[in-house]
PDB file of N, CA and C in Angstrom:
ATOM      1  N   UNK A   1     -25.702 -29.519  23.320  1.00  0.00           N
ATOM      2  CA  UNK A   1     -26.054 -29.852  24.691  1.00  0.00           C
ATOM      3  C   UNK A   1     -24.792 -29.980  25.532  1.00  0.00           C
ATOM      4  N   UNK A   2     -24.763 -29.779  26.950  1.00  0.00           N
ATOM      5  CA  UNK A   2     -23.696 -29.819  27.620  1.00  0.00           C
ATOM      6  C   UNK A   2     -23.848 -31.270  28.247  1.00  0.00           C
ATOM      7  N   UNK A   3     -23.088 -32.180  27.885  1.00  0.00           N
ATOM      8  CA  UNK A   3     -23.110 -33.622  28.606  1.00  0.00           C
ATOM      9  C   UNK A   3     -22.073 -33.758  29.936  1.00  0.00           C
ATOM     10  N   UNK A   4     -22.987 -34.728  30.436  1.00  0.00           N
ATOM     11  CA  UNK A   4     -23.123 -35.007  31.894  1.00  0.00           C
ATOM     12  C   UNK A   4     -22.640 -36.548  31.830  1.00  0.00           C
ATOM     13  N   UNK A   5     -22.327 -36.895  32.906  1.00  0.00           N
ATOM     14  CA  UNK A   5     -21.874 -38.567  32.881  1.00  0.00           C
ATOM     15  C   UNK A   5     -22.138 -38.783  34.851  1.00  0.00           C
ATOM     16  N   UNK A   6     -22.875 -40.002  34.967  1.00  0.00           N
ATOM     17  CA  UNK A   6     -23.460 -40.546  36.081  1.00  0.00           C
ATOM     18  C   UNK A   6     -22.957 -41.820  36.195  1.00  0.00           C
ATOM     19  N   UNK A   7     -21.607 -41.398  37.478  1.00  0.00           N
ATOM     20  CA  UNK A   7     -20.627 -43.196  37.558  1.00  0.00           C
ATOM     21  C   UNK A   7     -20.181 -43.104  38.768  1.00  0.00           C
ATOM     22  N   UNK A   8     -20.132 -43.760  39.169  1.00  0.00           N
ATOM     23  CA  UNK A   8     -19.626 -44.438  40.442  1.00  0.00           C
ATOM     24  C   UNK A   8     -20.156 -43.304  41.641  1.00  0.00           C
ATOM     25  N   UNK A   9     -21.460 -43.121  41.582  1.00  0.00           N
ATOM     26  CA  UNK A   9     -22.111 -42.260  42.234  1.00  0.00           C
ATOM     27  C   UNK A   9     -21.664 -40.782  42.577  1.00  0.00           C
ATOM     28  N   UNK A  10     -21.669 -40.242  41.261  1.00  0.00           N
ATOM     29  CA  UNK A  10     -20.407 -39.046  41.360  1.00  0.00           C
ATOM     30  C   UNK A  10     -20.930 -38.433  39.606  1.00  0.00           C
ATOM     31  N   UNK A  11     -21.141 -37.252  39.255  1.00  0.00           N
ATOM     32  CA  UNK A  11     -21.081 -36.609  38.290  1.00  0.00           C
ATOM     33  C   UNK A  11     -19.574 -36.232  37.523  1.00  0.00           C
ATOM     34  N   UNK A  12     -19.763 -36.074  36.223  1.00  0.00           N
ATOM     35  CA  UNK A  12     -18.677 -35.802  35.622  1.00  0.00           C
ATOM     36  C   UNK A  12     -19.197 -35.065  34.448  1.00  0.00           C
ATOM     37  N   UNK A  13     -18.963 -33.677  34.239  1.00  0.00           N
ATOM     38  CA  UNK A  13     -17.938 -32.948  35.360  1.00  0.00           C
ATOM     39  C   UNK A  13     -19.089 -32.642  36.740  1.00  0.00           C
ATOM     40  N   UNK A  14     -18.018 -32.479  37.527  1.00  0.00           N
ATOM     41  CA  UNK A  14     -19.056 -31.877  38.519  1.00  0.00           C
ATOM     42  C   UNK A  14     -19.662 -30.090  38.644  1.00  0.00           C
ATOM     43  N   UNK A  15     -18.958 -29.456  38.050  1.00  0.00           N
ATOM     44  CA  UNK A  15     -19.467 -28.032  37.574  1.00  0.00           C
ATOM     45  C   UNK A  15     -19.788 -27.739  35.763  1.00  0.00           C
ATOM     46  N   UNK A  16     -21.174 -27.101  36.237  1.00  0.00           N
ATOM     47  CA  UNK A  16     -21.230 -27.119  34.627  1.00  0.00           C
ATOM     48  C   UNK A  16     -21.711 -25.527  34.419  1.00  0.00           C
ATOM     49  N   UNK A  17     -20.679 -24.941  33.390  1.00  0.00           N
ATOM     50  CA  UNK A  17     -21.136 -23.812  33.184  1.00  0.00           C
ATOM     51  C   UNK A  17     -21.715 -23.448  31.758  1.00  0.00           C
ATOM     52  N   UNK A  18     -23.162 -22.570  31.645  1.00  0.00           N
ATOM     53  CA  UNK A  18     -23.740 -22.159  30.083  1.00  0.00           C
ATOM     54  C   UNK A  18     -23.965 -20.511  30.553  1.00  0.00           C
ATOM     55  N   UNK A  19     -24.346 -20.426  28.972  1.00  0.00           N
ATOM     56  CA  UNK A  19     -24.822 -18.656  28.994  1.00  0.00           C
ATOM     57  C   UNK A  19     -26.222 -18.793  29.438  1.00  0.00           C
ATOM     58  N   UNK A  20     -26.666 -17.463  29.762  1.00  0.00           N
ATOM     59  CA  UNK A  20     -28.278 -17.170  29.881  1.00  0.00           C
ATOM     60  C   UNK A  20     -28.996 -17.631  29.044  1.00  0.00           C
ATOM     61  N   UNK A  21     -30.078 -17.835  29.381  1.00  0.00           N
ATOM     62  CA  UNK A  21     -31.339 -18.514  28.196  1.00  0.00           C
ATOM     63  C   UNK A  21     -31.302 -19.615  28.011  1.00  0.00           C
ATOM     64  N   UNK A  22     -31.464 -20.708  27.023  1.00  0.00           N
ATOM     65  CA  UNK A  22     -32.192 -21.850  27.237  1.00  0.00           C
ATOM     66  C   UNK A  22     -31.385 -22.571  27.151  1.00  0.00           C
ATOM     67  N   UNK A  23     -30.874 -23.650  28.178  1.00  0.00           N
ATOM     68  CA  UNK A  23     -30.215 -24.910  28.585  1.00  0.00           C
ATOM     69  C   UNK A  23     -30.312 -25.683  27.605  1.00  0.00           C
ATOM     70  N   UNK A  24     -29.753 -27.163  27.395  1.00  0.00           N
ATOM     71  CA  UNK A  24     -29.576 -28.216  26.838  1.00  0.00           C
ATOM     72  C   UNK A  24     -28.617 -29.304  27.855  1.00  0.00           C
ATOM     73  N   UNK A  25     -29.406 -29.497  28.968  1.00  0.00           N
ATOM     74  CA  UNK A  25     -27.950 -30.705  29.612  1.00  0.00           C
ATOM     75  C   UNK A  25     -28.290 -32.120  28.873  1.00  0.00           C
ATOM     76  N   UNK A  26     -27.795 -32.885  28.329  1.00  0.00           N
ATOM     77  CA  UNK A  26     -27.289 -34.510  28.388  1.00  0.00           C
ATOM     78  C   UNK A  26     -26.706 -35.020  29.473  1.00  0.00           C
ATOM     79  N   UNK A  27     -27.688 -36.308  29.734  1.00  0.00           N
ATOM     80  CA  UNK A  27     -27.095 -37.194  30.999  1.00  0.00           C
ATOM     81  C   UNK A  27     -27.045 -38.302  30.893  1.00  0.00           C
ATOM     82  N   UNK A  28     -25.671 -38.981  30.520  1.00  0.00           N
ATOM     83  CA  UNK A  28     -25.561 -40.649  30.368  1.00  0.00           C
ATOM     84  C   UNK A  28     -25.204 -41.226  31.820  1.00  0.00           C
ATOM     85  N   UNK A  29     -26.203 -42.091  32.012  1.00  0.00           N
ATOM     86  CA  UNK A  29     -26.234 -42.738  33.179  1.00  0.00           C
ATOM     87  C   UNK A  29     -25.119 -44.400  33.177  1.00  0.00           C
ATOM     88  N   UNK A  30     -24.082 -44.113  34.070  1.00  0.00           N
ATOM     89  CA  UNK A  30     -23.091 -45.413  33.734  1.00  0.00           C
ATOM     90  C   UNK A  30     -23.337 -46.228  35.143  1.00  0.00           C
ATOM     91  N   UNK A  31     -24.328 -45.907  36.000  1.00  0.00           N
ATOM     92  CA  UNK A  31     -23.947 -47.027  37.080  1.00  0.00           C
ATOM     93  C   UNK A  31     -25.439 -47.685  36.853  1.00  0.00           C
ATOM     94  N   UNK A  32     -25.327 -48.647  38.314  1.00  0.00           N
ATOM     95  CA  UNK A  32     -26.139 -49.849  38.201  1.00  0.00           C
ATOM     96  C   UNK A  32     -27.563 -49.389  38.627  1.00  0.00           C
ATOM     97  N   UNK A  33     -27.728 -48.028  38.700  1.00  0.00           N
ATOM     98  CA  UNK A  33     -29.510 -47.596  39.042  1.00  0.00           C
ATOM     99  C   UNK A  33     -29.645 -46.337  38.348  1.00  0.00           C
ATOM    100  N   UNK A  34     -31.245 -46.330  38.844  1.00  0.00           N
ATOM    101  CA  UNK A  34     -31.564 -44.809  38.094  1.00  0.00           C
ATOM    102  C   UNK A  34     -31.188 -43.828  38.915  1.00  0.00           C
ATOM    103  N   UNK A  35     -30.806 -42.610  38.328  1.00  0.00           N
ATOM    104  CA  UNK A  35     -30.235 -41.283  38.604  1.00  0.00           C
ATOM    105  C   UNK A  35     -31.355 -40.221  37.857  1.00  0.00           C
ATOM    106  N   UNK A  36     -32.363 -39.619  39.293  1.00  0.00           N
ATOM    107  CA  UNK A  36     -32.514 -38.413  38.443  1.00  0.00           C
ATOM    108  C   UNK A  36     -32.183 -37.203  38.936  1.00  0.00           C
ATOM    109  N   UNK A  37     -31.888 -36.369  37.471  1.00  0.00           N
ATOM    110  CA  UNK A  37     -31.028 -35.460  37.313  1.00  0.00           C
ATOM    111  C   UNK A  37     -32.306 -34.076  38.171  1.00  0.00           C
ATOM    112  N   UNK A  38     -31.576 -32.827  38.949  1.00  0.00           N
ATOM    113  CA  UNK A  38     -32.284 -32.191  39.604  1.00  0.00           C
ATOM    114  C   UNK A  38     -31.496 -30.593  39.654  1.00  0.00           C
ATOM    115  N   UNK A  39     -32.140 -29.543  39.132  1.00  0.00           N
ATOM    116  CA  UNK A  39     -31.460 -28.173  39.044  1.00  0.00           C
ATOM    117  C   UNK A  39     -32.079 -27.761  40.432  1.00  0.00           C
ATOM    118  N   UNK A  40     -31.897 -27.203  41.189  1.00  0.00           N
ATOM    119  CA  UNK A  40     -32.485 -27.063  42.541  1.00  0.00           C
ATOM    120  C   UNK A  40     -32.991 -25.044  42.069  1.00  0.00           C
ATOM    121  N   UNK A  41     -34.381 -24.988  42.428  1.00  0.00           N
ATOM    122  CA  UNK A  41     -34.660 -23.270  41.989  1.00  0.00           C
ATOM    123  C   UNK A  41     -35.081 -23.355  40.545  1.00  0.00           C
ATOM    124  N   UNK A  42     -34.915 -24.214  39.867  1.00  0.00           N
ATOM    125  CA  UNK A  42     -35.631 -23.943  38.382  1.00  0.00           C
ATOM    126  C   UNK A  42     -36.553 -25.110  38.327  1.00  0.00           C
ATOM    127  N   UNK A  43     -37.085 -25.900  39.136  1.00  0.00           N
ATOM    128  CA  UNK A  43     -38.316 -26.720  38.526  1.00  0.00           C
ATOM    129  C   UNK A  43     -37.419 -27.801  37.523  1.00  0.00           C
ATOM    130  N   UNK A  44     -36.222 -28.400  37.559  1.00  0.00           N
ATOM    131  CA  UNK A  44     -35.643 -29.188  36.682  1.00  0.00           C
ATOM    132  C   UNK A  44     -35.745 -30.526  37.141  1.00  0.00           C
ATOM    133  N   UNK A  45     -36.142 -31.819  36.818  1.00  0.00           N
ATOM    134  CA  UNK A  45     -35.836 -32.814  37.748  1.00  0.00           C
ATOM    135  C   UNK A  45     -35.999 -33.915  36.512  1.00  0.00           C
ATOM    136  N   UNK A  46     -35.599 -34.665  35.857  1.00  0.00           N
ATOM    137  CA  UNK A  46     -35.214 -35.911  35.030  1.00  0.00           C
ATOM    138  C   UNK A  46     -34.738 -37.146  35.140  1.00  0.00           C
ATOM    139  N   UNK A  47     -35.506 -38.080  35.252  1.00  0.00           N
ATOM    140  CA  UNK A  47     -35.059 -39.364  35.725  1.00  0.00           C
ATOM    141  C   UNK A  47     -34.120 -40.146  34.278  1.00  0.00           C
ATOM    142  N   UNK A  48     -33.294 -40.821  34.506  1.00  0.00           N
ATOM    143  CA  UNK A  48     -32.327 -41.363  33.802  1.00  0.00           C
ATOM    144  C   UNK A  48     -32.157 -42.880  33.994  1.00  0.00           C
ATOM    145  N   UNK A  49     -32.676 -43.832  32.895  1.00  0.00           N
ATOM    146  CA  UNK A  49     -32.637 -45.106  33.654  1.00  0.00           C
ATOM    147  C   UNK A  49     -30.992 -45.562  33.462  1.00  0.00           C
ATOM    148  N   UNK A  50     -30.982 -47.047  33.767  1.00  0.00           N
ATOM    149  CA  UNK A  50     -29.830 -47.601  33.745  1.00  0.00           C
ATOM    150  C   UNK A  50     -29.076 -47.747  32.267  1.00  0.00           C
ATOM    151  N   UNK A  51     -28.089 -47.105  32.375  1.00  0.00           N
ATOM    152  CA  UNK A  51     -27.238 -47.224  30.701  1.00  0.00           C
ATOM    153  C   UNK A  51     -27.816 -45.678  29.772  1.00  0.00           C
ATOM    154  N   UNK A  52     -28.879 -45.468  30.181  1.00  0.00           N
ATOM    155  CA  UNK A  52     -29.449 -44.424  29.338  1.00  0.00           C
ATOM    156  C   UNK A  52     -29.176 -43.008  29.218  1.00  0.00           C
ATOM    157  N   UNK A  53     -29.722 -42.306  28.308  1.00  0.00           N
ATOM    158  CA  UNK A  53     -29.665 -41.132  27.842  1.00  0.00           C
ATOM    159  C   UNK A  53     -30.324 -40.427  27.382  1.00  0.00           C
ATOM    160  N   UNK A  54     -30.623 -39.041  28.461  1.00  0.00           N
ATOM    161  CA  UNK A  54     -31.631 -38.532  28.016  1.00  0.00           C
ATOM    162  C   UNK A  54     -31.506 -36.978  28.242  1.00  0.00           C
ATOM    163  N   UNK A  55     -32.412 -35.827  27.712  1.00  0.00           N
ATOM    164  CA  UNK A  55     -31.978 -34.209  27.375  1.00  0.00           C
ATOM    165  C   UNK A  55     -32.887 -33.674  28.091  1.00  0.00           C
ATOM    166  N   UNK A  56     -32.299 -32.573  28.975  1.00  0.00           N
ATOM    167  CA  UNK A  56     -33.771 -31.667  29.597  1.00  0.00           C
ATOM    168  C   UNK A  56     -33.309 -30.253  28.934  1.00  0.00           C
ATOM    169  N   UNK A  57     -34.285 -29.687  28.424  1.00  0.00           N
ATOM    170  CA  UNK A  57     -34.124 -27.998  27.880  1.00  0.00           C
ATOM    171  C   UNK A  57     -34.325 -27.122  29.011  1.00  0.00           C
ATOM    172  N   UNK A  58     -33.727 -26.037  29.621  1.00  0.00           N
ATOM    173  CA  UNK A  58     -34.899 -25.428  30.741  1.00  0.00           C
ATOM    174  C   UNK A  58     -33.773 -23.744  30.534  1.00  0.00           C
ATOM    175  N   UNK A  59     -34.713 -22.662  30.829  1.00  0.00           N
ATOM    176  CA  UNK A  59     -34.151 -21.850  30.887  1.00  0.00           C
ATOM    177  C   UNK A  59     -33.716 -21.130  32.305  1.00  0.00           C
ATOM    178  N   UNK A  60     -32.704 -20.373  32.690  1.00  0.00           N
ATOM    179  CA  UNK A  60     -31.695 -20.097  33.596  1.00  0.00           C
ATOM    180  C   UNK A  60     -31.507 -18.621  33.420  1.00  0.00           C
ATOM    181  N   UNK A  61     -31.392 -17.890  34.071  1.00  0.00           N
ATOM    182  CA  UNK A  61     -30.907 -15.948  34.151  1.00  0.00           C
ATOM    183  C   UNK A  61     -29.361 -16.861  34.525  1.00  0.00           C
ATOM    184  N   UNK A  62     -28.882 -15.829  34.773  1.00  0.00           N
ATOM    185  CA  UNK A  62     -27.227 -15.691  35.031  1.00  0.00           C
ATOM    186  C   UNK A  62     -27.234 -16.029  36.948  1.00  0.00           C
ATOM    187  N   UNK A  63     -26.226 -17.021  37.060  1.00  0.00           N
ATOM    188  CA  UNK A  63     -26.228 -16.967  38.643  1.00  0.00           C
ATOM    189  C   UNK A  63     -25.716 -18.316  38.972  1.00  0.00           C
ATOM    190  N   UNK A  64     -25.587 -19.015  40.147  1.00  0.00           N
ATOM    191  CA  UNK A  64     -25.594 -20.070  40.374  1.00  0.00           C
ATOM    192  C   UNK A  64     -26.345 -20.906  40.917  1.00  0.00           C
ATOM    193  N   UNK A  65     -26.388 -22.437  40.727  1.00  0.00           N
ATOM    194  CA  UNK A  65     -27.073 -23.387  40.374  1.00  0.00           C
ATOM    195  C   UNK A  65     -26.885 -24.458  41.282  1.00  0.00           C
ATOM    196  N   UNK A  66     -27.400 -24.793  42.265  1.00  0.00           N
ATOM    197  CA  UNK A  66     -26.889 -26.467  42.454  1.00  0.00           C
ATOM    198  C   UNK A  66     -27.776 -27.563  41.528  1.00  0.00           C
ATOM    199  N   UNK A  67     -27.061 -28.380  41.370  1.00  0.00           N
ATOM    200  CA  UNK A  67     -27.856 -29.689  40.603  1.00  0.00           C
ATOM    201  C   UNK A  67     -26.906 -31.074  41.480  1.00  0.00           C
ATOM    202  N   UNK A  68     -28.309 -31.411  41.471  1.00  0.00           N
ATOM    203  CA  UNK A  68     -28.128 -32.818  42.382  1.00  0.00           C
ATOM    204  C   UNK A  68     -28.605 -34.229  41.362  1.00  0.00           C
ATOM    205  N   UNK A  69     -28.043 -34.995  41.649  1.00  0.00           N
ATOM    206  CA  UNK A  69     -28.355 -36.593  41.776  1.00  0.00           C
ATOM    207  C   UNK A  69     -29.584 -37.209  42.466  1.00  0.00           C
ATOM    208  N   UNK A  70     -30.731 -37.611  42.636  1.00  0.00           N
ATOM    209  CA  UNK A  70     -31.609 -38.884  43.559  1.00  0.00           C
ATOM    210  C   UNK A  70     -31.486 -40.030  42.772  1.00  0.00           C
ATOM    211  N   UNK A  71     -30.712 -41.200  43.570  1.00  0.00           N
ATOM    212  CA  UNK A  71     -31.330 -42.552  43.061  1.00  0.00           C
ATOM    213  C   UNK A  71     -31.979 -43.596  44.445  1.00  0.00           C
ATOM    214  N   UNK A  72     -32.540 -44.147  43.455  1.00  0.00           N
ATOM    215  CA  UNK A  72     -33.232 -45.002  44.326  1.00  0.00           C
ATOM    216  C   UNK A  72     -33.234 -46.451  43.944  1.00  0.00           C
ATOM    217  N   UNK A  73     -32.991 -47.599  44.769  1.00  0.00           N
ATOM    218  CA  UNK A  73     -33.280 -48.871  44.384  1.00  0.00           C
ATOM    219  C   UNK A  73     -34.593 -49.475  45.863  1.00  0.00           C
ATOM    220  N   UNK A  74     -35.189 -50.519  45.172  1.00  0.00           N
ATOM    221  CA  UNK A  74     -36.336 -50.741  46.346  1.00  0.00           C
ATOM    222  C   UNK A  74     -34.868 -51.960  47.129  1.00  0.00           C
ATOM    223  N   UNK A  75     -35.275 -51.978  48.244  1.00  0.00           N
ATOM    224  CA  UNK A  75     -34.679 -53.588  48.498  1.00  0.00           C
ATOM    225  C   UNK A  75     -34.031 -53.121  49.773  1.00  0.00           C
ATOM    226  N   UNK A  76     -33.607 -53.978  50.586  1.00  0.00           N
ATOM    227  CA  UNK A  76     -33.070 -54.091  52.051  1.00  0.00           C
ATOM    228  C   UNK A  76     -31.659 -54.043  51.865  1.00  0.00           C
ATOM    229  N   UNK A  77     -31.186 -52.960  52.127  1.00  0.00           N
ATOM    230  CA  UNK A  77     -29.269 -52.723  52.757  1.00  0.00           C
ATOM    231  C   UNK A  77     -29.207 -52.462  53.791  1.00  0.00           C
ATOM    232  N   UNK A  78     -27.645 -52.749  53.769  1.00  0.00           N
ATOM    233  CA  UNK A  78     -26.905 -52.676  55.130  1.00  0.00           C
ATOM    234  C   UNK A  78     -25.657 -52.401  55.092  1.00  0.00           C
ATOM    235  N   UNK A  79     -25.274 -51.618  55.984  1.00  0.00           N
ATOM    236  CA  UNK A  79     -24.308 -50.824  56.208  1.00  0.00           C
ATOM    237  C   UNK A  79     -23.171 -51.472  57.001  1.00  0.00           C
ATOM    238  N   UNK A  80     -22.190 -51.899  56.906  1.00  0.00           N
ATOM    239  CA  UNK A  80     -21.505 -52.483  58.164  1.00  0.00           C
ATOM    240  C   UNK A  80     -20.135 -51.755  58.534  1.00  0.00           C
ATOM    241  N   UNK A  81     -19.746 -51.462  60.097  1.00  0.00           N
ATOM    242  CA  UNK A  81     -18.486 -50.450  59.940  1.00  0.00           C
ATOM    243  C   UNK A  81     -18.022 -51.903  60.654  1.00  0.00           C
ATOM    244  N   UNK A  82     -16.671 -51.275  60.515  1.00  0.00           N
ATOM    245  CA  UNK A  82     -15.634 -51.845  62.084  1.00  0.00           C
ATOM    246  C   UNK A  82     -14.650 -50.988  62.196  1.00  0.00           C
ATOM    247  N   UNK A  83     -13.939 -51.202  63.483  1.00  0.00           N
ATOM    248  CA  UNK A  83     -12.966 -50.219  63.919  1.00  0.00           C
ATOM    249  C   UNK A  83     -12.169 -50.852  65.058  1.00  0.00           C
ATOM    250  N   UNK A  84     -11.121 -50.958  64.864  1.00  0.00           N
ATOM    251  CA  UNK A  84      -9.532 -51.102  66.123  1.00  0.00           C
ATOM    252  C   UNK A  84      -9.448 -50.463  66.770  1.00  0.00           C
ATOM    253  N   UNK A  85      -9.947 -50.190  67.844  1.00  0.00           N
ATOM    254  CA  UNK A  85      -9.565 -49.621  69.097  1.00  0.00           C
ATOM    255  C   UNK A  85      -8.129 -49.496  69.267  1.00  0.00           C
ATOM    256  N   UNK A  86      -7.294 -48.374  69.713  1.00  0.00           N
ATOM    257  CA  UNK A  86      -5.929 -48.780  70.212  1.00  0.00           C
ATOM    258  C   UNK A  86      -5.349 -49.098  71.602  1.00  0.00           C
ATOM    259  N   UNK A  87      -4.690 -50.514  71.787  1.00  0.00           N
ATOM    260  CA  UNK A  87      -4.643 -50.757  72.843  1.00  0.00           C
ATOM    261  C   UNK A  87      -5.846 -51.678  72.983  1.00  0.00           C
ATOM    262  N   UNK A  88      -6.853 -52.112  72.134  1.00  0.00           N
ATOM    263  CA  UNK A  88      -7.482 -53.103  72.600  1.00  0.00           C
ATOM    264  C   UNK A  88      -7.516 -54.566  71.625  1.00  0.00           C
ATOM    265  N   UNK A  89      -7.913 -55.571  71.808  1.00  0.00           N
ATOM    266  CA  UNK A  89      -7.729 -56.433  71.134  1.00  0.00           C
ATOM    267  C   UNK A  89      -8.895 -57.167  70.228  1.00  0.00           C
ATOM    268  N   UNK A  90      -9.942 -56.327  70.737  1.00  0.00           N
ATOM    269  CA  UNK A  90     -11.342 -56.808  69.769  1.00  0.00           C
ATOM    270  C   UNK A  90     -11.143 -55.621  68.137  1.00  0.00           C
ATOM    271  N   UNK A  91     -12.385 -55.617  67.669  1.00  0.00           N
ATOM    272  CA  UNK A  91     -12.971 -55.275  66.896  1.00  0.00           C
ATOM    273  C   UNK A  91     -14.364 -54.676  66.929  1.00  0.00           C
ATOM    274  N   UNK A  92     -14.415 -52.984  67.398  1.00  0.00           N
ATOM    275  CA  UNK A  92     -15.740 -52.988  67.332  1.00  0.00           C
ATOM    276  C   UNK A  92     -16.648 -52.990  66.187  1.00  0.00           C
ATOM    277  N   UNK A  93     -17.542 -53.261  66.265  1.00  0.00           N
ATOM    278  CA  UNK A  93     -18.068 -53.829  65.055  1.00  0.00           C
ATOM    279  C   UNK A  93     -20.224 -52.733  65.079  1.00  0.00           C
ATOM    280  N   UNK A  94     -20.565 -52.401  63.807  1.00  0.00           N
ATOM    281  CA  UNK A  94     -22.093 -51.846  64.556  1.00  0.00           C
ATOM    282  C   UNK A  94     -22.559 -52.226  63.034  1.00  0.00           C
ATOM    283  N   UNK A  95     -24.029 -52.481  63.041  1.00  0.00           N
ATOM    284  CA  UNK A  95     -25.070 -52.417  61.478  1.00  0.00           C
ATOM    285  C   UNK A  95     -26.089 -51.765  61.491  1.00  0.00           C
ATOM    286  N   UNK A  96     -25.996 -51.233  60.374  1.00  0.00           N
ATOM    287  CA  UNK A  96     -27.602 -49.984  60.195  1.00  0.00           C
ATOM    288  C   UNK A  96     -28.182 -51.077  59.049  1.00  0.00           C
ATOM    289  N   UNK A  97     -29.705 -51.043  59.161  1.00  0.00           N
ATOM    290  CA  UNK A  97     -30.070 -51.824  58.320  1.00  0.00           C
ATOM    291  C   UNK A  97     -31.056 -50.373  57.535  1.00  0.00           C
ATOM    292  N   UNK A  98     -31.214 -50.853  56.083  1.00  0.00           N
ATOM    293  CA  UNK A  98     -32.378 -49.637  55.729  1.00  0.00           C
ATOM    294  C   UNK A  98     -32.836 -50.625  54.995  1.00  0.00           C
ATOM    295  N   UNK A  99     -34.389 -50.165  54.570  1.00  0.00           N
ATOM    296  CA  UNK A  99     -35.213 -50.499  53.846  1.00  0.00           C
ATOM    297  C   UNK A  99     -36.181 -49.631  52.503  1.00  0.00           C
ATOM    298  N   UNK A 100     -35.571 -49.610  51.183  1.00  0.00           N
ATOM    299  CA  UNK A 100     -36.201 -48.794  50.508  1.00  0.00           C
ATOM    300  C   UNK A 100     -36.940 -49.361  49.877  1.00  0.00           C
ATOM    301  N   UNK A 101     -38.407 -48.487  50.099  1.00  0.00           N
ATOM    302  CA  UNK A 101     -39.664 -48.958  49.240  1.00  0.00           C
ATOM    303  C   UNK A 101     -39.808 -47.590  47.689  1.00  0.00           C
ATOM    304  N   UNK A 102     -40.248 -48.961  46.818  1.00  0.00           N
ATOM    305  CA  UNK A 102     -40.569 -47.873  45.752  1.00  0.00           C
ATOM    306  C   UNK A 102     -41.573 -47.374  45.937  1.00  0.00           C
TER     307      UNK A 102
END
């Protein structure tokens, strides 16, 4: 199997190359939510809980691939920026609030 690693919201490696015919990815999930794993064009999509490890088989012709990441946690975040103006003496400051439902 070609292993995959899910950390600090970021794949490793981030390109993965196999021959034609039937796949084997491994995906150990190292951060604090679930990550599922997604071949975009082949019907691939695998959820990965926290700490875990798990194998999708799928077959592929020759070509390229994106594969993506979705995680999701339920619960209320917030975003906060700030920024120094130059030449001024505040702090602008703004908040996005989101709300994810499972």
């Amino acid at each position: 199997a070609i292993m995959l690693e899910a950390r600090s919201v970021a794949f490793k490696p981030n390109q993965l190359t196999a021959g034609k015919g039937k796949i084997t990815v491994a995906m150990r999930n190292q951060d604090l939510f679930w990550h599922t794993f997604t071949v975009q064009g082949l019907g691939v999509s695998m959820p990965v809980p926290v700490g875990g490890l798990r194998s999708v088989t799928f077959t592929a012709e020759p070509g390229t691939y994106r594969f993506k990441a979705s995680f999701s946690m339920a619960g209320r975040w917030q975003l906060s920026l700030g920024a120094k103006v130059q030449g001024e003496t505040g702090t602008v400051e703004s908040k996005l609030l989101i709300q994810a439902d499972k």
